[in-house]
C-alpha atoms as a PDB file:
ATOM      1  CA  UNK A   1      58.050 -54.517  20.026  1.00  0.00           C
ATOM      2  CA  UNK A   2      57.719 -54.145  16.493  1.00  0.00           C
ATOM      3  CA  UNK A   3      56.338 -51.650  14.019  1.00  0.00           C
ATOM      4  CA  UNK A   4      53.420 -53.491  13.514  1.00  0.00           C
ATOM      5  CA  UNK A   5      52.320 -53.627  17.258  1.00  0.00           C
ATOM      6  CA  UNK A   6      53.250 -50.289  17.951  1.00  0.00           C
ATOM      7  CA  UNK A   7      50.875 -49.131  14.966  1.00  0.00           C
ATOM      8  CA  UNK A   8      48.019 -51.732  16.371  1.00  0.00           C
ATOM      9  CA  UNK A   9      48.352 -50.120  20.332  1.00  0.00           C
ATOM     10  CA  UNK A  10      48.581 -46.630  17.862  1.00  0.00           C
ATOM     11  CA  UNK A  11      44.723 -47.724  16.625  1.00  0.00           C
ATOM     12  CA  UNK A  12      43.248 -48.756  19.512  1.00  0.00           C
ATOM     13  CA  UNK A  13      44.686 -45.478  21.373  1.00  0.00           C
ATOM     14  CA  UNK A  14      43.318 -43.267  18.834  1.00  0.00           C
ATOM     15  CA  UNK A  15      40.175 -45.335  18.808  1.00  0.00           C
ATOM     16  CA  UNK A  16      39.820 -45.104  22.304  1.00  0.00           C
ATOM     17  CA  UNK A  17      40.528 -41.267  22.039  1.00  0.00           C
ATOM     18  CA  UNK A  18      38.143 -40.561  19.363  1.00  0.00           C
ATOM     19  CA  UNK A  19      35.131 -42.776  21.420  1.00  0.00           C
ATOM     20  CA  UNK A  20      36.050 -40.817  24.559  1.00  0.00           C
ATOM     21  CA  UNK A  21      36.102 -37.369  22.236  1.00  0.00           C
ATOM     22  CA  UNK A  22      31.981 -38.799  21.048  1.00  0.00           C
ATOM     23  CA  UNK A  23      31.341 -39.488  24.128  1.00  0.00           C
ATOM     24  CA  UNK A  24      32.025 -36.315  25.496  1.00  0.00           C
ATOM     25  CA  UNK A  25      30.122 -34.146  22.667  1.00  0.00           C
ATOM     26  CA  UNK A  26      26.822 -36.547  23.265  1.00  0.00           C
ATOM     27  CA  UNK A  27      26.836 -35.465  26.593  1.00  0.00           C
ATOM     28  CA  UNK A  28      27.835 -31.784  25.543  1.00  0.00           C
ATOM     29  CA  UNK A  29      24.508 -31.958  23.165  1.00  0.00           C
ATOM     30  CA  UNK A  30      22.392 -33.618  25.896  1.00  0.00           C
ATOM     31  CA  UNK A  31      23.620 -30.913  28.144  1.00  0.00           C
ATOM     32  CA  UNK A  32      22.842 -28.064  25.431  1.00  0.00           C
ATOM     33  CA  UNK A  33      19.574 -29.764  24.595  1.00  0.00           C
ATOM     34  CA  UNK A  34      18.506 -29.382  28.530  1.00  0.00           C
ATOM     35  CA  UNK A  35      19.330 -26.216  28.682  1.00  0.00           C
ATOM     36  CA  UNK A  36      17.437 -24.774  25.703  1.00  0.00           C
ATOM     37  CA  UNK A  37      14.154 -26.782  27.237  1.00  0.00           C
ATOM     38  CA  UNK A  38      14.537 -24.653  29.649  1.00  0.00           C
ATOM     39  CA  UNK A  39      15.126 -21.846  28.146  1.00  0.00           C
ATOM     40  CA  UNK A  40      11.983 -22.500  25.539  1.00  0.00           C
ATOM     41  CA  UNK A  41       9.906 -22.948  28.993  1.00  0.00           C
ATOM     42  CA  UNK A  42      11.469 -19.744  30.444  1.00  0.00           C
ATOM     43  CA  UNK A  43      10.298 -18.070  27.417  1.00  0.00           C
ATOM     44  CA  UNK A  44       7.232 -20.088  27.361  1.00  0.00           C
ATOM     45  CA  UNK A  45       6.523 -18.852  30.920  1.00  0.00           C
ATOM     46  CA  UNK A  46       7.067 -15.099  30.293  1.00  0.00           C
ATOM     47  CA  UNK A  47       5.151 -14.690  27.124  1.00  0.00           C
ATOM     48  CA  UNK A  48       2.207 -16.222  28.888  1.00  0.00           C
ATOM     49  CA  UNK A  49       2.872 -13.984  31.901  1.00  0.00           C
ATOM     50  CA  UNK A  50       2.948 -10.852  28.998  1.00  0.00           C
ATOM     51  CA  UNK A  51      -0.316 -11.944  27.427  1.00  0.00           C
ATOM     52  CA  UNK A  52      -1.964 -12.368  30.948  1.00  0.00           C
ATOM     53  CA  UNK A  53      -1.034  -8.559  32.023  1.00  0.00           C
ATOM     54  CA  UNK A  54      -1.962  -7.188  28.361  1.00  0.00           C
ATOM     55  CA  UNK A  55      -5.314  -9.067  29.008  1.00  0.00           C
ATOM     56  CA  UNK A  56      -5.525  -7.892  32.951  1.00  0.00           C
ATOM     57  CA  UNK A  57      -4.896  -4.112  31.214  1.00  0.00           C
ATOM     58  CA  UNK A  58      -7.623  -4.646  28.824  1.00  0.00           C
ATOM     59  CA  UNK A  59      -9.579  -5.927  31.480  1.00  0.00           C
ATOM     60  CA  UNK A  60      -9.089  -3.346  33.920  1.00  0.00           C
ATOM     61  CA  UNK A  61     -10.162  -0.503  31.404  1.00  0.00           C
ATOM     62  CA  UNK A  62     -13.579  -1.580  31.441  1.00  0.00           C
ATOM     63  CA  UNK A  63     -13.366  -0.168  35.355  1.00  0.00           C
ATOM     64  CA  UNK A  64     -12.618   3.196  34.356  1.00  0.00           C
ATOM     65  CA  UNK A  65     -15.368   5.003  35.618  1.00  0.00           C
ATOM     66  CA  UNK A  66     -15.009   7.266  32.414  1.00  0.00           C
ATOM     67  CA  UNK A  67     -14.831   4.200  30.297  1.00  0.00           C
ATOM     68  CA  UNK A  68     -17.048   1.923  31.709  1.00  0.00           C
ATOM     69  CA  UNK A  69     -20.724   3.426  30.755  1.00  0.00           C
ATOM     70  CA  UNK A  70     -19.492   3.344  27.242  1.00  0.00           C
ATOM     71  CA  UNK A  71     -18.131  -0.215  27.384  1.00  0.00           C
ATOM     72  CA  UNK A  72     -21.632  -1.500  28.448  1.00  0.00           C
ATOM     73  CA  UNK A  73     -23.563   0.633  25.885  1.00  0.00           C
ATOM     74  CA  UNK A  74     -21.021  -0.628  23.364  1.00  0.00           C
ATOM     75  CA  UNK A  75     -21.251  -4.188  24.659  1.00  0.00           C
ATOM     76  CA  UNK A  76     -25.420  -3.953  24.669  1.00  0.00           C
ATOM     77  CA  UNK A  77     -26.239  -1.842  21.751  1.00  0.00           C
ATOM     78  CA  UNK A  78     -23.464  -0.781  19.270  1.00  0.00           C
ATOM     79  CA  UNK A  79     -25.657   1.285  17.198  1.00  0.00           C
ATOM     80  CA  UNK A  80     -26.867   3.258  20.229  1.00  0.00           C
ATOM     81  CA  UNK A  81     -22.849   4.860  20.690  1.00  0.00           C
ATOM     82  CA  UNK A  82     -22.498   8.377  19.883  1.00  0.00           C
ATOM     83  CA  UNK A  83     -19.781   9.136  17.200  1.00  0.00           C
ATOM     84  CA  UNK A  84     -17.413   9.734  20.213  1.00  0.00           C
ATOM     85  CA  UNK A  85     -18.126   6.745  22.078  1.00  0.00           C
ATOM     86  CA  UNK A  86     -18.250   4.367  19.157  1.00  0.00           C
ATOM     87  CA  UNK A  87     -14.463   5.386  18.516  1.00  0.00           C
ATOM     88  CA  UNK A  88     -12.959   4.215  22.099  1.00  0.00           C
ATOM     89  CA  UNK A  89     -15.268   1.569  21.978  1.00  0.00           C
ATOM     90  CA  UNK A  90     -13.690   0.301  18.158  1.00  0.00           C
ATOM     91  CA  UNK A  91     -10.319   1.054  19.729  1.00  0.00           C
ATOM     92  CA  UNK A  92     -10.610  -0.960  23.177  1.00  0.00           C
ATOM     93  CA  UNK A  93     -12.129  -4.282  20.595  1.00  0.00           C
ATOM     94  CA  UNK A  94      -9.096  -4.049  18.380  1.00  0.00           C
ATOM     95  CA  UNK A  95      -7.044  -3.730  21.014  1.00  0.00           C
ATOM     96  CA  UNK A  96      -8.603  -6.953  22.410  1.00  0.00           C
ATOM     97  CA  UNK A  97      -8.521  -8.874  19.233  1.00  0.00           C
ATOM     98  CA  UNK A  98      -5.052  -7.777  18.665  1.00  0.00           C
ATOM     99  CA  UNK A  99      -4.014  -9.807  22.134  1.00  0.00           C
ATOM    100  CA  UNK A 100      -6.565 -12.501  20.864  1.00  0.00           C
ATOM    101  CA  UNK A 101      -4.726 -12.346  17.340  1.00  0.00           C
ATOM    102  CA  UNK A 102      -0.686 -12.735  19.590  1.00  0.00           C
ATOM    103  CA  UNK A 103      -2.214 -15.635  21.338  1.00  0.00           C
ATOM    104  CA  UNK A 104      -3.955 -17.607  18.432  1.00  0.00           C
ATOM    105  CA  UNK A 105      -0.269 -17.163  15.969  1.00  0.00           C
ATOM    106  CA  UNK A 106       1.549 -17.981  19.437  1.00  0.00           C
ATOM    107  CA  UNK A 107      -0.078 -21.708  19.814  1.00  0.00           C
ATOM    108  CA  UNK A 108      -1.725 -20.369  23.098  1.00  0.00           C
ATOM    109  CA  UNK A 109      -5.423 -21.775  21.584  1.00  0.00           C
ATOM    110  CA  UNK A 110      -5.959 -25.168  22.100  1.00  0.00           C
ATOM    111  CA  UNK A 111      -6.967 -28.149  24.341  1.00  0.00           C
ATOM    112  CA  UNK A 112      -7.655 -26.716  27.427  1.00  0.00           C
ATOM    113  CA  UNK A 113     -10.347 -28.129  29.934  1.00  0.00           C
ATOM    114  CA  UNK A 114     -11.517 -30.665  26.979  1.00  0.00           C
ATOM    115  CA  UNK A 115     -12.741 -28.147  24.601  1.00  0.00           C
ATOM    116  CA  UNK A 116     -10.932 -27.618  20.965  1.00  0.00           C
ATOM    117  CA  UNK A 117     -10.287 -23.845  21.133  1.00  0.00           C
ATOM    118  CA  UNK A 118     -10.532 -21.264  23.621  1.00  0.00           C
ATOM    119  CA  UNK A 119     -10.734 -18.364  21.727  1.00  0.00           C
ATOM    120  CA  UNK A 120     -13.462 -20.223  20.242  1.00  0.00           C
ATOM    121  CA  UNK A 121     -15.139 -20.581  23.639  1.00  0.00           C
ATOM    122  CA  UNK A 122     -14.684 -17.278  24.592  1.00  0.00           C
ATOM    123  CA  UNK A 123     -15.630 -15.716  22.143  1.00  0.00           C
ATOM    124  CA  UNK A 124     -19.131 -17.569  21.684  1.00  0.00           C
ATOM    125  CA  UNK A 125     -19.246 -16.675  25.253  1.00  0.00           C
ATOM    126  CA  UNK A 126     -18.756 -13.052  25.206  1.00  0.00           C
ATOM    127  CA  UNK A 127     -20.714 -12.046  22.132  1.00  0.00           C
ATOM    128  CA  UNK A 128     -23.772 -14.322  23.797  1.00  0.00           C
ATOM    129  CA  UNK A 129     -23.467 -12.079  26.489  1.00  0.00           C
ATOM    130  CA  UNK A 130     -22.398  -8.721  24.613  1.00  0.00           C
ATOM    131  CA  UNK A 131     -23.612  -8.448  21.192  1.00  0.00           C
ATOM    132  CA  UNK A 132     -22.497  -5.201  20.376  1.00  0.00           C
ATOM    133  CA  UNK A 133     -18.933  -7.045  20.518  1.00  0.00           C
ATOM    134  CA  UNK A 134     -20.109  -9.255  18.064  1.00  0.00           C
ATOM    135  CA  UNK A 135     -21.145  -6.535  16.125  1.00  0.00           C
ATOM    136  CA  UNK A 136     -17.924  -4.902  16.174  1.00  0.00           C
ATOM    137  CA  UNK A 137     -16.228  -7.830  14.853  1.00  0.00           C
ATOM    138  CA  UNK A 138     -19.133  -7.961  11.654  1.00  0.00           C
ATOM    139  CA  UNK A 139     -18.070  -4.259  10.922  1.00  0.00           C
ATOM    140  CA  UNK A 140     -14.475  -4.065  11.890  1.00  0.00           C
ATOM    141  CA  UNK A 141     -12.561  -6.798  13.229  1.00  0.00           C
ATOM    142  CA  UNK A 142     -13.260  -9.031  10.959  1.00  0.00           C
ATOM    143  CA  UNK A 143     -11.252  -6.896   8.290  1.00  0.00           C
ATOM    144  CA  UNK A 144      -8.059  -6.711  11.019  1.00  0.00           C
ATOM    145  CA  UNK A 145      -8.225 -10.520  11.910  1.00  0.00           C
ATOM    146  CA  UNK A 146      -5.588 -11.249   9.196  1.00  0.00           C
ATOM    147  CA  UNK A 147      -4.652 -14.783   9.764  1.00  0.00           C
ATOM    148  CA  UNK A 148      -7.649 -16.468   7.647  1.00  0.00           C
ATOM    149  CA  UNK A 149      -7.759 -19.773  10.428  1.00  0.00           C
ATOM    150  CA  UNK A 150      -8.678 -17.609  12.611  1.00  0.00           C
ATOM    151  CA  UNK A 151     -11.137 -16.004  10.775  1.00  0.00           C
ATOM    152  CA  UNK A 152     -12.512 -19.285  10.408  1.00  0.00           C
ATOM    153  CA  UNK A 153     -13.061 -19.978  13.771  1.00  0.00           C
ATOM    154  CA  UNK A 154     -14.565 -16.597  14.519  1.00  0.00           C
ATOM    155  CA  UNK A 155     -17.092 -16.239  12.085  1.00  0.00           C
ATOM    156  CA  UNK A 156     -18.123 -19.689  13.322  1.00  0.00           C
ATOM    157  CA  UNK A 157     -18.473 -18.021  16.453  1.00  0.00           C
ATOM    158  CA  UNK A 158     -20.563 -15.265  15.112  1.00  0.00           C
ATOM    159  CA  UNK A 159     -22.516 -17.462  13.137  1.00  0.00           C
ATOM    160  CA  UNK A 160     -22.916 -19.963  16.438  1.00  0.00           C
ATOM    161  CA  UNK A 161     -24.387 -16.329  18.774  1.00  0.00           C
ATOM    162  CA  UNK A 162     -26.182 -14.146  15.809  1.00  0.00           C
ATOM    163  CA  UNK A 163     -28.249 -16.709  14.640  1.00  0.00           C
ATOM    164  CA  UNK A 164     -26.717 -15.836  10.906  1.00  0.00           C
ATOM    165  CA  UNK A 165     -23.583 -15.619   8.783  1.00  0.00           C
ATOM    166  CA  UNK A 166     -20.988 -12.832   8.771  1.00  0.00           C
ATOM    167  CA  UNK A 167     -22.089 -10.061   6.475  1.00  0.00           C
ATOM    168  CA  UNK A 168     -18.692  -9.915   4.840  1.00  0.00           C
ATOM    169  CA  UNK A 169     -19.858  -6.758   2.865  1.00  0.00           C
ATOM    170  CA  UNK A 170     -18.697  -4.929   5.690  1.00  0.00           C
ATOM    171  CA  UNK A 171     -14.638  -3.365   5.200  1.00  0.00           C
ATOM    172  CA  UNK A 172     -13.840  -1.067   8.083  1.00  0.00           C
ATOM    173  CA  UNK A 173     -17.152  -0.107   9.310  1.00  0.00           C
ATOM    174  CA  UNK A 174     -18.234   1.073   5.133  1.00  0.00           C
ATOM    175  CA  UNK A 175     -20.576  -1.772   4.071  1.00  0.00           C
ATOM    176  CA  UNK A 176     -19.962  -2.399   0.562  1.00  0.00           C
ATOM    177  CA  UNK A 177     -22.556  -4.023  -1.653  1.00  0.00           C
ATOM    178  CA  UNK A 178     -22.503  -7.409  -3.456  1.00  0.00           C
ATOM    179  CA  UNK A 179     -18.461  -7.788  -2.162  1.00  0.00           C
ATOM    180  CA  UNK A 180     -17.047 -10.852  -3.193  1.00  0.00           C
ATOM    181  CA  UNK A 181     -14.023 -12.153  -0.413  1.00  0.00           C
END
């Protein structure tokens, strides 16, 4: 055997080698690739499991018996709250448009049962049935829903239950005069 044949079996070991060596790392990446699916769906799983106990919390404080008879003033008649009231009330909405806020920016929002949005849905929902939440949201949430999309979609909401636009003179419960946004 000469030099020339040895260098030819030399290629087609090294080719062989370095075809084996690709092989290998595809299957290393499909591997890899699997296992972060999973991973994404673990996480997936458990920030939907999160968001459904925040909401179960929120929920549940409308059940406090101490709670409760100012929830469904609030939710009735917003104006009718004493100074007190009107202050847990404010504080249990934000803390319910803050989880509604999490879910929208986390992609937890869309098709679901053939309708576009559900935050959409629920929210024409519950200020149909409560409009003192809807009221809330005029005077206060709007200026704390910071991600303008959503805005969008809830003062499409409002304007779908209240029969009229957003009064967007309204900054944190001070109405300001001729306010331009």
């Amino acid at each position: 055997m000469d030099w020339e044949q040895l260098s030819i079996i030399a290629q087609i070991a090294t080719g062989l080698a370095t075809l084996a060596v690709a092989i290998f790392l595809v299957r290393q990446i499909a591997l890899q690739r699997q296992a972060l699916d999973l991973a994404h769906k673990d996480s997936e799983r458990e920030l939907l499991y999160t968001s459904n106990r925040l909401y179960t919390d929120i929920m549940g404080r409308i059940l406090d018996p101490k709670f409760a008879p100012i929830w469904q003033k609030g939710t009735c008649d917003y104006d009718s709250l004493t100074s007190d009231e009107e202050i847990r009330f404010r504080m249990w909405n934000q803390i319910s448009s803050i989880n509604q806020a999490t879910n929208y920016r986390a992609g937890h929002e869309g098709l679901d049962r053939g309708i576009d949005s559900r935050i959409y849905e629920q929210s024409k929902g519950a200020w149909n049935n409560w409009p003192g939440m809807a009221i809330y949201y005029e005077r206060f949430g709007r200026s704390h829903t910071y991600d303008p999309d959503l805005r969008i979609l809830l003062d499409r909401a409002f304007e779908d239950t209240q029969g009229r636009k957003v009064d967007k003179n309204w900054v944190l419960g001070v109405k300001h005069e001729d306010r331009r946004e």
